[in-house]
C-alpha atoms as a PDB file:
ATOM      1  CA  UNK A   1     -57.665  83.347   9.910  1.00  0.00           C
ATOM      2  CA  UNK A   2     -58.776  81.442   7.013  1.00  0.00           C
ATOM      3  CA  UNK A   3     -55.620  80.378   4.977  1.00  0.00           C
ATOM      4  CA  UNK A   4     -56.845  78.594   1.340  1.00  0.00           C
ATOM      5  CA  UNK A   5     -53.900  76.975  -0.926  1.00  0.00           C
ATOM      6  CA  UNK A   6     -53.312  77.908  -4.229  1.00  0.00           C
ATOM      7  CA  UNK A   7     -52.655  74.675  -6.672  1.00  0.00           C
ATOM      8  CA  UNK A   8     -51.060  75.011  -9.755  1.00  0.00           C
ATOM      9  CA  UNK A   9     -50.089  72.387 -12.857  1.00  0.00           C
ATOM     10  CA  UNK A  10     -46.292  71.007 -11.826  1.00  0.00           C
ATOM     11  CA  UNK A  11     -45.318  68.321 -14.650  1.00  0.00           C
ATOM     12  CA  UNK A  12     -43.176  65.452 -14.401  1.00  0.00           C
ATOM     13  CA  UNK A  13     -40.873  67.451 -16.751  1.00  0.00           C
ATOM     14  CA  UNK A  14     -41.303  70.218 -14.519  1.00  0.00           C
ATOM     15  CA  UNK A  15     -40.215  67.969 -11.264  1.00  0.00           C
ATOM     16  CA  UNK A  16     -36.970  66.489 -13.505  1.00  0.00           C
ATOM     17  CA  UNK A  17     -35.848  69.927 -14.216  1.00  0.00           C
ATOM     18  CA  UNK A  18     -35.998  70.443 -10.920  1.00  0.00           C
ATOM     19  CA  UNK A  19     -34.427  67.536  -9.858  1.00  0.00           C
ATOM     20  CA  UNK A  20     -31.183  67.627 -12.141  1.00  0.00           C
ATOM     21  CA  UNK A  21     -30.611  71.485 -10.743  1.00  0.00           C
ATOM     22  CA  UNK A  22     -31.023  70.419  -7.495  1.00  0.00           C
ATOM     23  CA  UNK A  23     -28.457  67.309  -8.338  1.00  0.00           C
ATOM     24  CA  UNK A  24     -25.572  69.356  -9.912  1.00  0.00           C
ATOM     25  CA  UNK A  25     -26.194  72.334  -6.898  1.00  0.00           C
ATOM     26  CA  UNK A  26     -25.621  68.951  -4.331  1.00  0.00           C
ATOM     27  CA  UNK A  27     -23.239  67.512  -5.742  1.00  0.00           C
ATOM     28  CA  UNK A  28     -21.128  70.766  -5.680  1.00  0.00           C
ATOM     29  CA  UNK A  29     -21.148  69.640  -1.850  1.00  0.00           C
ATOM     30  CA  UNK A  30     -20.665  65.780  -2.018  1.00  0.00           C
ATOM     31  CA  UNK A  31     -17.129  65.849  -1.361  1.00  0.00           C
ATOM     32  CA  UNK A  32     -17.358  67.583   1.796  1.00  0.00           C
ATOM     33  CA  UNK A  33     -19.634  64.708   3.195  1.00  0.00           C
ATOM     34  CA  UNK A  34     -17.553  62.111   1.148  1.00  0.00           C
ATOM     35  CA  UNK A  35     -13.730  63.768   3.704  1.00  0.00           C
ATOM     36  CA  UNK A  36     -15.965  63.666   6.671  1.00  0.00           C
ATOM     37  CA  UNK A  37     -17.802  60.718   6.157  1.00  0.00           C
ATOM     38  CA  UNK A  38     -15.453  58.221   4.858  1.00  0.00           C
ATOM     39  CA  UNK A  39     -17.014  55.328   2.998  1.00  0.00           C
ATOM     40  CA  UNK A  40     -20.726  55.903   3.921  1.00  0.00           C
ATOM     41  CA  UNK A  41     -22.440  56.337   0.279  1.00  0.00           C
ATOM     42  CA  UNK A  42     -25.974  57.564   1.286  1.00  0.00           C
ATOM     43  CA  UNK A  43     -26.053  61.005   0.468  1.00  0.00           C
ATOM     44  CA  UNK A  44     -24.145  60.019  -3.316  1.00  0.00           C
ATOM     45  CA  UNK A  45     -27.124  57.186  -3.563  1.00  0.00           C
ATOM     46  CA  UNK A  46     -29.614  60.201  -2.936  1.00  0.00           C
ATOM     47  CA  UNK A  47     -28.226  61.970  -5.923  1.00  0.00           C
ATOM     48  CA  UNK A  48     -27.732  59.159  -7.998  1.00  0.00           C
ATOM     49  CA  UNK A  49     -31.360  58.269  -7.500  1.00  0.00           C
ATOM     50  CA  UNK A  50     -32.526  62.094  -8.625  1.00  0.00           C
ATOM     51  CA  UNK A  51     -30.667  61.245 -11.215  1.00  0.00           C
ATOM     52  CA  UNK A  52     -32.325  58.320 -12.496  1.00  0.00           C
ATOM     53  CA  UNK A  53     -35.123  60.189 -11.768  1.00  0.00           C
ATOM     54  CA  UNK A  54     -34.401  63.198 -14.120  1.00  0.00           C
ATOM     55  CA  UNK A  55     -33.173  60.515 -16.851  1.00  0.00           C
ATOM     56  CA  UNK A  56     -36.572  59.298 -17.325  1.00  0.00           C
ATOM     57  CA  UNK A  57     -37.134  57.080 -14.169  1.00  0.00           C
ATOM     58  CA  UNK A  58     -40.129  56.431 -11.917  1.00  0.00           C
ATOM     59  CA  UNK A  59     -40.988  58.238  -8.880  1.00  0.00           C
ATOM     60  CA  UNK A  60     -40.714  55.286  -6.152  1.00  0.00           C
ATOM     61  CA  UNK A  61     -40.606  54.489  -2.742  1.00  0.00           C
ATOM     62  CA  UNK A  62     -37.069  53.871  -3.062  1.00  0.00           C
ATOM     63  CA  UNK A  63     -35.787  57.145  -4.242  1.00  0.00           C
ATOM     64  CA  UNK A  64     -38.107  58.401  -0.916  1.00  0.00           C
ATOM     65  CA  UNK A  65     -35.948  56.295   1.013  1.00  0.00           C
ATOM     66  CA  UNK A  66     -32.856  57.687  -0.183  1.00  0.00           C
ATOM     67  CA  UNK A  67     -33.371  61.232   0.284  1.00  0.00           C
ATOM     68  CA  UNK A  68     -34.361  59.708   4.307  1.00  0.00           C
ATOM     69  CA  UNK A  69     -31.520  57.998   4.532  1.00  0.00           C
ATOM     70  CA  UNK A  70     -29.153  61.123   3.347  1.00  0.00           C
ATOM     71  CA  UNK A  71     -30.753  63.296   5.919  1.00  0.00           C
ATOM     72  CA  UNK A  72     -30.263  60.261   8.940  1.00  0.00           C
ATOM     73  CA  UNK A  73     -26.383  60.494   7.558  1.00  0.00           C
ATOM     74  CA  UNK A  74     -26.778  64.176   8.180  1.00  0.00           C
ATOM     75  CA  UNK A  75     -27.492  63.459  11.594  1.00  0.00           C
ATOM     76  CA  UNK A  76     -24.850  61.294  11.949  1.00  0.00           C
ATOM     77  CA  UNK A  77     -21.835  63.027  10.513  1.00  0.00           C
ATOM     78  CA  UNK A  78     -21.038  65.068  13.839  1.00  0.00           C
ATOM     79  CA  UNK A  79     -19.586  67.837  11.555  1.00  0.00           C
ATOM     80  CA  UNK A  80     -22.137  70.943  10.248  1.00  0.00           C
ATOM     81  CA  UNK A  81     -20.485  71.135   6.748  1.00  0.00           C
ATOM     82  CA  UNK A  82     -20.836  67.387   5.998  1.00  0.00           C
ATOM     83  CA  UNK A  83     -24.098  67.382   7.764  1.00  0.00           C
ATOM     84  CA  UNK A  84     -25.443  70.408   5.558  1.00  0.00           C
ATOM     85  CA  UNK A  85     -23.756  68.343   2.306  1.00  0.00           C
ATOM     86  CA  UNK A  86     -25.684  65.496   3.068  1.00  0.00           C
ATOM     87  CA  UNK A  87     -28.859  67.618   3.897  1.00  0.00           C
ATOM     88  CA  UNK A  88     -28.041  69.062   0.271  1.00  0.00           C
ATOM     89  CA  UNK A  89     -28.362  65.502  -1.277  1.00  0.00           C
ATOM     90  CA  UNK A  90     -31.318  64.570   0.689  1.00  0.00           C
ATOM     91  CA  UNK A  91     -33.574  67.543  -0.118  1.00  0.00           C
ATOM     92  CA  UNK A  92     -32.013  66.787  -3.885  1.00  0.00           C
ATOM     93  CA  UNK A  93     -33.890  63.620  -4.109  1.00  0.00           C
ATOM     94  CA  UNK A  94     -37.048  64.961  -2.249  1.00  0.00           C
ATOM     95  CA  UNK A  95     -37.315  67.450  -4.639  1.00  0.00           C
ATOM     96  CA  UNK A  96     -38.977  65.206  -6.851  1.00  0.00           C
ATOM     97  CA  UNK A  97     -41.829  65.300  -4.195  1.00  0.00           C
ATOM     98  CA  UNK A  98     -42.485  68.861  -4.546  1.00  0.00           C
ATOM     99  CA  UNK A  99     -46.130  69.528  -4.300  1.00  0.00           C
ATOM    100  CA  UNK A 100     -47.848  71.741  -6.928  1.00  0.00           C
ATOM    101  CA  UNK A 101     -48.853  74.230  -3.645  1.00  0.00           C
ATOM    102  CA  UNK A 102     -48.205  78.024  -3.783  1.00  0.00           C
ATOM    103  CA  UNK A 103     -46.717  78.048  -0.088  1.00  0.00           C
ATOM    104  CA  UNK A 104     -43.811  79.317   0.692  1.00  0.00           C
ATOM    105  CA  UNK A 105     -42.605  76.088   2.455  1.00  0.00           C
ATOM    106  CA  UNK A 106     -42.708  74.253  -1.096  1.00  0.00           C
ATOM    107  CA  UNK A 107     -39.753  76.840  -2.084  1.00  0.00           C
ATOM    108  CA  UNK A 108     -37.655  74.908  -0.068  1.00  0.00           C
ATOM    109  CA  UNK A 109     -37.935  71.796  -1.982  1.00  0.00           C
ATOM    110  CA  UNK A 110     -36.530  73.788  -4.936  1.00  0.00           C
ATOM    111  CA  UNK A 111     -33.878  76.463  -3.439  1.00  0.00           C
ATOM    112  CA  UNK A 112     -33.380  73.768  -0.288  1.00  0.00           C
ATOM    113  CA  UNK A 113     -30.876  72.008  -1.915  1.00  0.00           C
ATOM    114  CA  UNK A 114     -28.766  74.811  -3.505  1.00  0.00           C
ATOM    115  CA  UNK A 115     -28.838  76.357   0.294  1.00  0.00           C
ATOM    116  CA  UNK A 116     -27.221  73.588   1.489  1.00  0.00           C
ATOM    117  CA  UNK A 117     -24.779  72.454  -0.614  1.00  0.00           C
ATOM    118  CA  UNK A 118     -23.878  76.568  -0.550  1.00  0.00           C
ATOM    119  CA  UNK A 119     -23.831  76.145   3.457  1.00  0.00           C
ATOM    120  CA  UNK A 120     -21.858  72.943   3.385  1.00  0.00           C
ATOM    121  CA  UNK A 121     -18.926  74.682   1.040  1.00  0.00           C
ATOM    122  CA  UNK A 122     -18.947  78.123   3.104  1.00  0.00           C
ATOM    123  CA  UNK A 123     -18.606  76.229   6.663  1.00  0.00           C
ATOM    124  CA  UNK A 124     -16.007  73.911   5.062  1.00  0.00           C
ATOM    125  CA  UNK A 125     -13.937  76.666   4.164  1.00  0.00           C
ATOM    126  CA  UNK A 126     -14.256  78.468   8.031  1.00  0.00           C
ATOM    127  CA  UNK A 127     -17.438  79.986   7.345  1.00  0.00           C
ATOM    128  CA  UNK A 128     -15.654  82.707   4.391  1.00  0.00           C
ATOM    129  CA  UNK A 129     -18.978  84.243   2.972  1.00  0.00           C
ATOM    130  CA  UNK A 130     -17.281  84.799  -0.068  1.00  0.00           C
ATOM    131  CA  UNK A 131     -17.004  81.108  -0.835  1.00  0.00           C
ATOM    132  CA  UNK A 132     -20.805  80.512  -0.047  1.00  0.00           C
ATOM    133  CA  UNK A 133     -21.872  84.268  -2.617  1.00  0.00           C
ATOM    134  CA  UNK A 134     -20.419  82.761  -5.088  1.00  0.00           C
ATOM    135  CA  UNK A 135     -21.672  79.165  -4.620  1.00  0.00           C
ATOM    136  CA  UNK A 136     -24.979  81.306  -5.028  1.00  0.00           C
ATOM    137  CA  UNK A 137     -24.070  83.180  -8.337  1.00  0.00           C
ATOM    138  CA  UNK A 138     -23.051  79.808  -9.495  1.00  0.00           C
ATOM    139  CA  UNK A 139     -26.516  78.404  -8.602  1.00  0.00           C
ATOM    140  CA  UNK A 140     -28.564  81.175 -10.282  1.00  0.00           C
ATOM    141  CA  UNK A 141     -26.517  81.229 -13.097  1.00  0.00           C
ATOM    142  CA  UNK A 142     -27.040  77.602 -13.606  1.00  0.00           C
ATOM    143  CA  UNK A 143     -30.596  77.977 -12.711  1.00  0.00           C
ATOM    144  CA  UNK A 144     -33.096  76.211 -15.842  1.00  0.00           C
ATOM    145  CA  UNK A 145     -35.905  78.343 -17.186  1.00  0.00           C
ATOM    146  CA  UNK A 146     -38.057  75.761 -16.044  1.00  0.00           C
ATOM    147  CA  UNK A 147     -37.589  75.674 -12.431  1.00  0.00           C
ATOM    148  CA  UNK A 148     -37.873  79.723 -12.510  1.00  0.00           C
ATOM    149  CA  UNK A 149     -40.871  79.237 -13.715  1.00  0.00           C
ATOM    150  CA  UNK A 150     -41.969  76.819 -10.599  1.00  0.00           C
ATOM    151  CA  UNK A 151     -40.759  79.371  -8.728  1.00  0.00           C
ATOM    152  CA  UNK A 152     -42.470  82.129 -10.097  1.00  0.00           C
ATOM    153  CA  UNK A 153     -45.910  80.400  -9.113  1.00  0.00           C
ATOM    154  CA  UNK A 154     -44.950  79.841  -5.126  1.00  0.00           C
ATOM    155  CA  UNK A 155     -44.860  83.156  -2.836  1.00  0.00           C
ATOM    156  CA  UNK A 156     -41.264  84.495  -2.447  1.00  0.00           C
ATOM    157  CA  UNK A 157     -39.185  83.669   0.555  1.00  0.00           C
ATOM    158  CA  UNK A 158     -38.266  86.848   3.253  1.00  0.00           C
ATOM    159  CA  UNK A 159     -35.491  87.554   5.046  1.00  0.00           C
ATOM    160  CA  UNK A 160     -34.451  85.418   7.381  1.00  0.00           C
ATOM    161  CA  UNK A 161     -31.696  85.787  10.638  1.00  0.00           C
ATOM    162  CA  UNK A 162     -29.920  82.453  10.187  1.00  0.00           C
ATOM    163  CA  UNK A 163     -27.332  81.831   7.806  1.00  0.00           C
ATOM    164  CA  UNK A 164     -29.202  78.773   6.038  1.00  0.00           C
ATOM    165  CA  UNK A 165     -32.726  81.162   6.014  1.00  0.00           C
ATOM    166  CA  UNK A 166     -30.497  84.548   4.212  1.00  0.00           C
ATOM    167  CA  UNK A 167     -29.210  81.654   2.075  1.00  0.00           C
ATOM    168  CA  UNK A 168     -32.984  80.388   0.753  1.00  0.00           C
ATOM    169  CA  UNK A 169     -33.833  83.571   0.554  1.00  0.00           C
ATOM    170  CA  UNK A 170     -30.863  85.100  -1.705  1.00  0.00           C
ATOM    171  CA  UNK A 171     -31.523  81.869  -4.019  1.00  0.00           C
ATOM    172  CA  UNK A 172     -35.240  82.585  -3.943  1.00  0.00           C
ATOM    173  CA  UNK A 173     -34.800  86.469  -4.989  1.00  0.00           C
ATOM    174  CA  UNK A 174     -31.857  85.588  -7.508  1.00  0.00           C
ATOM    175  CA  UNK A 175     -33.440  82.898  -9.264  1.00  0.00           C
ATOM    176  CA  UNK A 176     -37.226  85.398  -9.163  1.00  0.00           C
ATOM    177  CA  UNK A 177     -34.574  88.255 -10.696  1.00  0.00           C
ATOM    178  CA  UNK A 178     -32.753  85.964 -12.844  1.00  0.00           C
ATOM    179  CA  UNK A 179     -29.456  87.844 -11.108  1.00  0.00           C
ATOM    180  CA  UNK A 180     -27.519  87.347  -7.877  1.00  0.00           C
ATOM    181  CA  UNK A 181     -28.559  89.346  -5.388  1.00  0.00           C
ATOM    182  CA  UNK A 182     -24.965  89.901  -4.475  1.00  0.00           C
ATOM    183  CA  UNK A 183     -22.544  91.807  -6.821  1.00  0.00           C
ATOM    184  CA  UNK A 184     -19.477  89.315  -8.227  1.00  0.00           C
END
């Protein structure tokens, strides 16, 4: 089957907007990584470089390299919640990589990071779903205008059976709605 991608205009404003979302939804997970992990600052250099980003900076190798290095210290970490923290922080700094591609993979780059900072607080608190729906309101809520509107050009994310996929998903439909999926 022939399978042709749909491009669309993504701005550097566009990308920033992303970025700082996807900064404050990580960082809502940092200190989860930061019990676990001890003194190993990779993950907080990923956000710190989407921040610098968002405040104006240049897209560089380097801030490549940190979101690499916070997914290696995912890999590392031996414990899921601090892994998906760190994953959180990674994808954060990545996000200022997201291609201007209507697939559904791209969503990732934007709801990615909200997932797993939302993942990294439920499983630190014994997997209580309650802790990770309202990560999730809290992540719509705080949602810009501006990365809805990213959104709104990429296909919307299904179901999934995992607990990370029902995650990307919920943040997908919420943010498309402008409303948690889930009532408070």
């Amino acid at each position: 089957m022939d399978r042709e991608s749909k491009y669309f205009t993504l701005t550097l404003e566009s990308l920033r907007a992303i970025g700082g979302w996807a900064a404050d939804c990580a960082e809502r997970a940092l200190s989860v990584y930061e019990t676990h992990a001890g003194s190993d600052s990779r993950p907080r250099a990923a956000i710190e470089g989407i921040r610098e980003f968002v405040g104006g900076g240049k897209r560089t190798a380097r801030l490549r390299t940190l979101a690499l290095v916070a997914h290696a210290a995912a890999r590392e970490v031996g414990d899921p919640a601090a892994a998906a923290a760190a994953r959180a922080a990674g994808l954060a700094a990545a996000s200022a990589y997201t291609h201007p591609l209507a697939d559904v993979q791209q969503t990732k780059h934007i709801v990615g990071p909200a997932a797993y900072a939302v993942l990294a607080l439920e499983l630190d608190h014994a997997g209580d779903p309650s802790v990770g729906n309202a990560e999730v309101r809290w992540a719509i809520e705080h949602t810009p205008a501006e990365v809805r509107e990213v959104l709104l050009q990429m296909p919307a994310r299904q179901a999934g059976k995992t607990r990370l996929e029902t995650l990307l998903y919920e943040l997908d439909a919420g943010i498309r709605a402008g409303t948690s999926p889930r009532a408070a």
